[in-house]
Every structure is written in structure tokens, then in C-alpha cells.
N, C-alpha and C. Protein backbone atom coordinates (compact mmCIF):
# COMPACT_ATOMS: atom_id res chain seq x y z
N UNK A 1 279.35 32.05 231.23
CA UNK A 1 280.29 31.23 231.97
C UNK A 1 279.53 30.37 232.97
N UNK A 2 279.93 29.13 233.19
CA UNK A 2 278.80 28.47 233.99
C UNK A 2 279.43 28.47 235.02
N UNK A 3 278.45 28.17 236.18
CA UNK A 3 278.58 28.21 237.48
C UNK A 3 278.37 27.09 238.73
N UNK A 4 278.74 26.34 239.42
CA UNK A 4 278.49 25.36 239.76
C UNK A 4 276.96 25.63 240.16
N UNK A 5 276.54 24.63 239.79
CA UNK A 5 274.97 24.23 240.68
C UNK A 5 274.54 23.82 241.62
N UNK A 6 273.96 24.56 242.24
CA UNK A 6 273.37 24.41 243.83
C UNK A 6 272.67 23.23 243.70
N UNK A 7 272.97 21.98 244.28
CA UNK A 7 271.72 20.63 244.37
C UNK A 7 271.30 20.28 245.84
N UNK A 8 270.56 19.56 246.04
CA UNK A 8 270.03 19.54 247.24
C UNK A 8 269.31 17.97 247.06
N UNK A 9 269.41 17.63 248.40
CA UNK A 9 268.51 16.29 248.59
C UNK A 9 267.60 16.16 247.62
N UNK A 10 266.93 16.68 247.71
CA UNK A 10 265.58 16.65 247.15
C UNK A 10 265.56 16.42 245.14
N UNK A 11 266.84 17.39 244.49
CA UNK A 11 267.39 17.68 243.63
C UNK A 11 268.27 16.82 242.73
N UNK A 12 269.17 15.69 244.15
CA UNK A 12 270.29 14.92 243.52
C UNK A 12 269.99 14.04 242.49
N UNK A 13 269.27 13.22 242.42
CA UNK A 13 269.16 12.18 241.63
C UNK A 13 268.59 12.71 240.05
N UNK A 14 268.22 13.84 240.23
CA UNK A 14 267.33 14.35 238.87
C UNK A 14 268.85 15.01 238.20
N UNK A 15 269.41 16.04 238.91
CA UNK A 15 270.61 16.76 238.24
C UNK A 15 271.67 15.91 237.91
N UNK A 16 272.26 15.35 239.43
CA UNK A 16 273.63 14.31 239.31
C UNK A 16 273.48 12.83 238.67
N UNK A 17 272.54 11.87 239.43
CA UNK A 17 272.55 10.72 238.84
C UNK A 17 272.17 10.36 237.43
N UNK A 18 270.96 11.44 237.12
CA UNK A 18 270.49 10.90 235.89
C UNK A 18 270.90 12.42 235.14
N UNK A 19 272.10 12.79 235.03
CA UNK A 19 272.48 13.94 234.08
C UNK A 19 273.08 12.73 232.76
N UNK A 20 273.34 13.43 231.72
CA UNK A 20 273.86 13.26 230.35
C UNK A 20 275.31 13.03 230.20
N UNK A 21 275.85 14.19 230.91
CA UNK A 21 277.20 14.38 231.10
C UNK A 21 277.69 13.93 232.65
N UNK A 22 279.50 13.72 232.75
CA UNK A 22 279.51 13.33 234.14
C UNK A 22 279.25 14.76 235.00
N UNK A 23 279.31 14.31 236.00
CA UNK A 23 278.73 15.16 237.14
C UNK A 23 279.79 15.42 238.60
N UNK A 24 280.55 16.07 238.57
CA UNK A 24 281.64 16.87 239.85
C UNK A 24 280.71 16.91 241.13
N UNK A 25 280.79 16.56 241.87
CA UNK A 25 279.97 16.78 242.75
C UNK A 25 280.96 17.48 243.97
N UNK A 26 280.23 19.34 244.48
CA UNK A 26 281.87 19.32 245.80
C UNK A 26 280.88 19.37 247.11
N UNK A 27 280.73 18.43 248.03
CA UNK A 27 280.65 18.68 248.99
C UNK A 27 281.05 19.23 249.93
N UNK A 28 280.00 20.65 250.72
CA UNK A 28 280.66 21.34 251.32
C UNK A 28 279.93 22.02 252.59
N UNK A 29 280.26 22.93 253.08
CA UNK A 29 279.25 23.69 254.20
C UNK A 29 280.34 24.96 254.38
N UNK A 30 279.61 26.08 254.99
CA UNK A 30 279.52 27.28 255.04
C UNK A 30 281.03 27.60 255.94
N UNK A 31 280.96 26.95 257.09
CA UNK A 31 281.99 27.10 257.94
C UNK A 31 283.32 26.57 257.72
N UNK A 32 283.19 25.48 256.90
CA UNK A 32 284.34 24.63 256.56
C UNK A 32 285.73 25.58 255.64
N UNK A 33 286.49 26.13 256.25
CA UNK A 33 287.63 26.81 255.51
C UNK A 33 288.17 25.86 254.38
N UNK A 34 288.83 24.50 254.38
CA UNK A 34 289.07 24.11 253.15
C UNK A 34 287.98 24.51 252.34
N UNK A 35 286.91 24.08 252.56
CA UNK A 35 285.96 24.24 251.44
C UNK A 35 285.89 25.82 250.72
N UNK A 36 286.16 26.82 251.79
CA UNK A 36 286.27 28.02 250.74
C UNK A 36 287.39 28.14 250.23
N UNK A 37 288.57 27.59 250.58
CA UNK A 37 290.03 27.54 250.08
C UNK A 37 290.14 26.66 248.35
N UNK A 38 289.19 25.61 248.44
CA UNK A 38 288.83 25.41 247.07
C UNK A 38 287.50 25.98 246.04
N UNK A 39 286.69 26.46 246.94
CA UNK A 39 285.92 26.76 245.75
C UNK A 39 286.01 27.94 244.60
N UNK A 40 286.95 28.90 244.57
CA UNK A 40 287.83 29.42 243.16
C UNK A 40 287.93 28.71 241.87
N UNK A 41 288.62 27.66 242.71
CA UNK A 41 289.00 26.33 241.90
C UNK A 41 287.84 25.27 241.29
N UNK A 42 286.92 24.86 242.09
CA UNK A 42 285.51 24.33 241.45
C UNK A 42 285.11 25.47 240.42
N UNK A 43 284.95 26.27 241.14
CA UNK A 43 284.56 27.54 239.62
C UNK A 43 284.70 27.81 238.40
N UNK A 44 286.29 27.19 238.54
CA UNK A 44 287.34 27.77 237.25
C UNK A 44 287.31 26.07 236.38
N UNK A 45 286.74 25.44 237.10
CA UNK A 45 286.55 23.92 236.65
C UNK A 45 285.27 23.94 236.19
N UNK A 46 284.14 24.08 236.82
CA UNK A 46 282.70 24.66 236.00
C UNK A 46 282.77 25.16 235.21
N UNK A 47 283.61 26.41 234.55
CA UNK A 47 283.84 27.22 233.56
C UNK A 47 284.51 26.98 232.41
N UNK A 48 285.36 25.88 233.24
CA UNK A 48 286.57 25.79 231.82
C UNK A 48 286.38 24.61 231.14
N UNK A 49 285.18 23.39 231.69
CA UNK A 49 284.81 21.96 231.45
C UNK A 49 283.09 22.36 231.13
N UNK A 50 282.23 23.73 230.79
CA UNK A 50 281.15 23.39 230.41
C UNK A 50 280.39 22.53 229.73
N UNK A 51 280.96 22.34 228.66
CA UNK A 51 280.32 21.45 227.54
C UNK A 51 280.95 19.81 227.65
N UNK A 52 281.64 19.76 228.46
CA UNK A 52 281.91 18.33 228.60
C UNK A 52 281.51 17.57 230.48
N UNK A 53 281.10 18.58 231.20
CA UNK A 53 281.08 18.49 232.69
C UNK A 53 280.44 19.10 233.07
N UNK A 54 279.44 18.34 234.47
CA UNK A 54 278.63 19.14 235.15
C UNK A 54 279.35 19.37 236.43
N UNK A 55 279.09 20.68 237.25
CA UNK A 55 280.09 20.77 237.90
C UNK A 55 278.70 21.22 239.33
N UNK A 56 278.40 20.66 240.27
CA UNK A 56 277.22 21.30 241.27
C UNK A 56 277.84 21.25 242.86
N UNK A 57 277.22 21.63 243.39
CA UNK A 57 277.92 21.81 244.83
C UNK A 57 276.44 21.36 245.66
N UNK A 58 276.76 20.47 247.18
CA UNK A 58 275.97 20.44 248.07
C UNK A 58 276.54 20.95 249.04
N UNK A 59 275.40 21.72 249.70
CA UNK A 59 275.64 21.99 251.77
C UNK A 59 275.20 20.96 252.10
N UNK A 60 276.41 20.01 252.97
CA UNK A 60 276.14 18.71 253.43
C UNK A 60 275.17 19.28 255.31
N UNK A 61 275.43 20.45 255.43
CA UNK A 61 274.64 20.68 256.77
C UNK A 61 272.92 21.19 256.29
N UNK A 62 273.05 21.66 255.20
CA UNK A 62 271.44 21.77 254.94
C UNK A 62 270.51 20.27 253.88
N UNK A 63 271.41 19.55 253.51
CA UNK A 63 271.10 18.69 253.02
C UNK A 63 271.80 16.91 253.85
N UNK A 64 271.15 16.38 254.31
CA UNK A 64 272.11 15.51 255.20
C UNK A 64 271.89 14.14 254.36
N UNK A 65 270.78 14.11 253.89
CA UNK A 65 270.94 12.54 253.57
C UNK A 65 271.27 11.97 252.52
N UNK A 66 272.07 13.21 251.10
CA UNK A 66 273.06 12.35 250.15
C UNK A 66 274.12 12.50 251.26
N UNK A 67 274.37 13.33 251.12
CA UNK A 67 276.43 12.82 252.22
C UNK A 67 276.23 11.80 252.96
N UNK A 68 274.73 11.35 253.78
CA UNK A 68 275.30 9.96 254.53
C UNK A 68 274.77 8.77 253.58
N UNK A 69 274.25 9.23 252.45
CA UNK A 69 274.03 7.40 251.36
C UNK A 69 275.53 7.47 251.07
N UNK A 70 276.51 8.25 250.87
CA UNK A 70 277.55 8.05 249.94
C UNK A 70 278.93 8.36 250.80
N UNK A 71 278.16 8.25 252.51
CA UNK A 71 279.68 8.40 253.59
C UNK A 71 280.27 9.34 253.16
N UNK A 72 280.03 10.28 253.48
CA UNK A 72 280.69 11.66 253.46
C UNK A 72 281.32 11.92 254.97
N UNK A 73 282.44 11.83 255.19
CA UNK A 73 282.48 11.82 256.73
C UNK A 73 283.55 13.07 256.87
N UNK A 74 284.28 13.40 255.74
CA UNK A 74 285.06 14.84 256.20
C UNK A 74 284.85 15.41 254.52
N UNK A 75 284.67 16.68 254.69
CA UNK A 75 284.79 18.01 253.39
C UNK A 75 285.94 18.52 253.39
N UNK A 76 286.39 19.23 252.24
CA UNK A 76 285.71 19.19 251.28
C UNK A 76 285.81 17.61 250.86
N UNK A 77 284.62 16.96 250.23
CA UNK A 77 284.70 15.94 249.39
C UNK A 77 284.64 16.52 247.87
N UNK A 78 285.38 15.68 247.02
CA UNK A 78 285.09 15.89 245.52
C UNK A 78 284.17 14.71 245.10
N UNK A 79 282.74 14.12 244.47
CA UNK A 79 282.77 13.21 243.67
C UNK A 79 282.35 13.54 242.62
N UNK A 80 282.68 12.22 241.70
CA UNK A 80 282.64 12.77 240.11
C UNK A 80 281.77 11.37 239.70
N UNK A 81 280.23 11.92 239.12
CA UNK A 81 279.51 10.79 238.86
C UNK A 81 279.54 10.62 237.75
N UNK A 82 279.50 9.49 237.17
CA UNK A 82 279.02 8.89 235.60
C UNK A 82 278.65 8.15 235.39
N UNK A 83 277.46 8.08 234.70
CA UNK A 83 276.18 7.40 234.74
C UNK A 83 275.61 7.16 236.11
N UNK A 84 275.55 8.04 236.48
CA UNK A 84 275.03 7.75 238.03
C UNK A 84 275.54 7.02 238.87
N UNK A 85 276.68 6.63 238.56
CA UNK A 85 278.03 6.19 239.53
C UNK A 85 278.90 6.39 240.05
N UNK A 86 279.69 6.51 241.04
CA UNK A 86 280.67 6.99 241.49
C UNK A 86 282.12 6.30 240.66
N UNK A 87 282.41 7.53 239.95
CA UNK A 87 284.08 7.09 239.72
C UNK A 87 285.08 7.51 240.33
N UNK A 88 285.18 8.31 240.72
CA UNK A 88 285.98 9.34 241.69
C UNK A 88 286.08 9.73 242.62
N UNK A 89 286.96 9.69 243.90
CA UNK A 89 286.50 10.06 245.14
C UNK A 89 287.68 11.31 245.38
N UNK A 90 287.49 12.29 245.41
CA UNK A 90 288.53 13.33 246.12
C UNK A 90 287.96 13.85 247.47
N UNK A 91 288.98 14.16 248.26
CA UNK A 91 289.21 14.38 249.73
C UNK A 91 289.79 15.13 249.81
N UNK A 92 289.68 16.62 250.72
CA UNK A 92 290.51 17.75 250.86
C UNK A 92 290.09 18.66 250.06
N UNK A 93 291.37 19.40 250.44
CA UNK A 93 291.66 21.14 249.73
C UNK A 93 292.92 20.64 248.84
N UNK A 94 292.68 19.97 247.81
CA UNK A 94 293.54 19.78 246.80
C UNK A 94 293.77 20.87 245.70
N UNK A 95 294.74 21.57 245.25
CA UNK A 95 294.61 22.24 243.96
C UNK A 95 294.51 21.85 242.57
N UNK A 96 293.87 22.91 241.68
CA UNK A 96 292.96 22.30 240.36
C UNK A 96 293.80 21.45 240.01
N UNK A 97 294.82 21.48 239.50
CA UNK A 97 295.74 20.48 238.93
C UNK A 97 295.35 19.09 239.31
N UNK A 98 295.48 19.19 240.45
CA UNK A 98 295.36 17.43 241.11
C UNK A 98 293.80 16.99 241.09
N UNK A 99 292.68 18.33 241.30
CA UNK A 99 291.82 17.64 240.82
C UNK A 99 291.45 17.29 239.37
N UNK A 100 291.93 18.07 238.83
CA UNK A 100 291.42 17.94 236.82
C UNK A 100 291.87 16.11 236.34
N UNK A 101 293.51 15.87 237.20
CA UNK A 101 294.25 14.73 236.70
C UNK A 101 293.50 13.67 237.02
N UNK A 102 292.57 14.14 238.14
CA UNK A 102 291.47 12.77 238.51
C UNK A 102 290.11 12.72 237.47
N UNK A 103 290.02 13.86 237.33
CA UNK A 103 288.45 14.35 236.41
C UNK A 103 288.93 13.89 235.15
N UNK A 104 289.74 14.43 234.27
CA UNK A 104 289.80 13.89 233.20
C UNK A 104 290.22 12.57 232.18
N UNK A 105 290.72 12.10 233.02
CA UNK A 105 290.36 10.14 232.70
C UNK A 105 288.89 9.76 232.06
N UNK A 106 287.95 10.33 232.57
CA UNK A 106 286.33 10.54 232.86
C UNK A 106 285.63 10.96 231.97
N UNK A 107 286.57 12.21 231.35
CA UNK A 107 285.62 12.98 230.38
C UNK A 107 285.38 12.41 228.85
């Protein structure tokens, strides 16, 4: 069962921009309660979209300088890259439903 992937500054452009498949991106940090209020839900989206979706997670407090190329200014953020582009922007503690209806246009 796959699992979202830990990426990091250093990491982004190799995993997210230049992946094969599109790419979920959830921006998040440790303290942020929405962010644990959705990540069940990223999980069950990593798991249930393997073979068509990459699904990875950043700590925007241990990693600072993708969240400020791409204005990250409140978490949870959702983005969803393809071809190394941004198609998608989600904001909040939305449930799967509302995020999938944005993701799958995409896939």
C-alpha cells in the first residue's frame, strides 16, 4: 500500500517536478491541527490512486524555500503538479471527496 512521500527542499524538483505521473503535493507542519485532521485522508488517497498518482508531503517549517517559491502562506495546502506545473491549488482541511473532485480532472 503506498504511502505518501516525505520530500524536502533539497528533494522537490527530482520527485515532484520531474515525476512521470502527476504529483499531490500536502503541505504541512507538525503543529498545524488541520493538517493532522486531513492526513487519514492524504493516505487513503496515496493508497487508493497508486498507479495513477504520486501522492508526497512537505514540512513547510523544516523545509522553507519550496512553500515560499510557490506562496504557501496558510496549511494545510493541497498542490497537484503535472508536468511540473501547478494545476491545482487546495486550501484547508477539506474532506477526500472535495479533494479527489479536484484531483481527478488531472488523472
Amino acid at each position: 500500500m503506498a504511502q505518501p512521500l516525505e520530500v524536502t527542499d533539497a528533494t522537490f524538483e527530482s520527485e515532484v517536478l520531474k515525476s512521470d505521473k502527476p504529483v499531490l503535493v500536502d503541505f504541512w507542519a507538525d503543529w498545524c491541527g488541520p493538517c493532522r485532521m486531513i492526513a487519514p485522508s492524504v493516505k487513503e488517497i496515496a493508497a487508493e490512486n497508486e498507479t495513477t498518482l504520486k501522492v508526497a508531503k512537505i514540512d513547510v517549517d523544516e523545509n522553507p524555500a519550496v512553500p515560499g517559491r510557490y506562496g504557501i502562506v496558510g496549511i494545510p495546502t493541497l498542490m497537484l503538479f503535472k508536468g511540473g506545473e501547478v494545476v491545482e491549488r487546495i486550501t484547508g482541511a477539506l474532506p477526500k471527496n472535495r479533494i479527489m473532485a479536484q484531483v481527478l480532472p488531472h488523472l
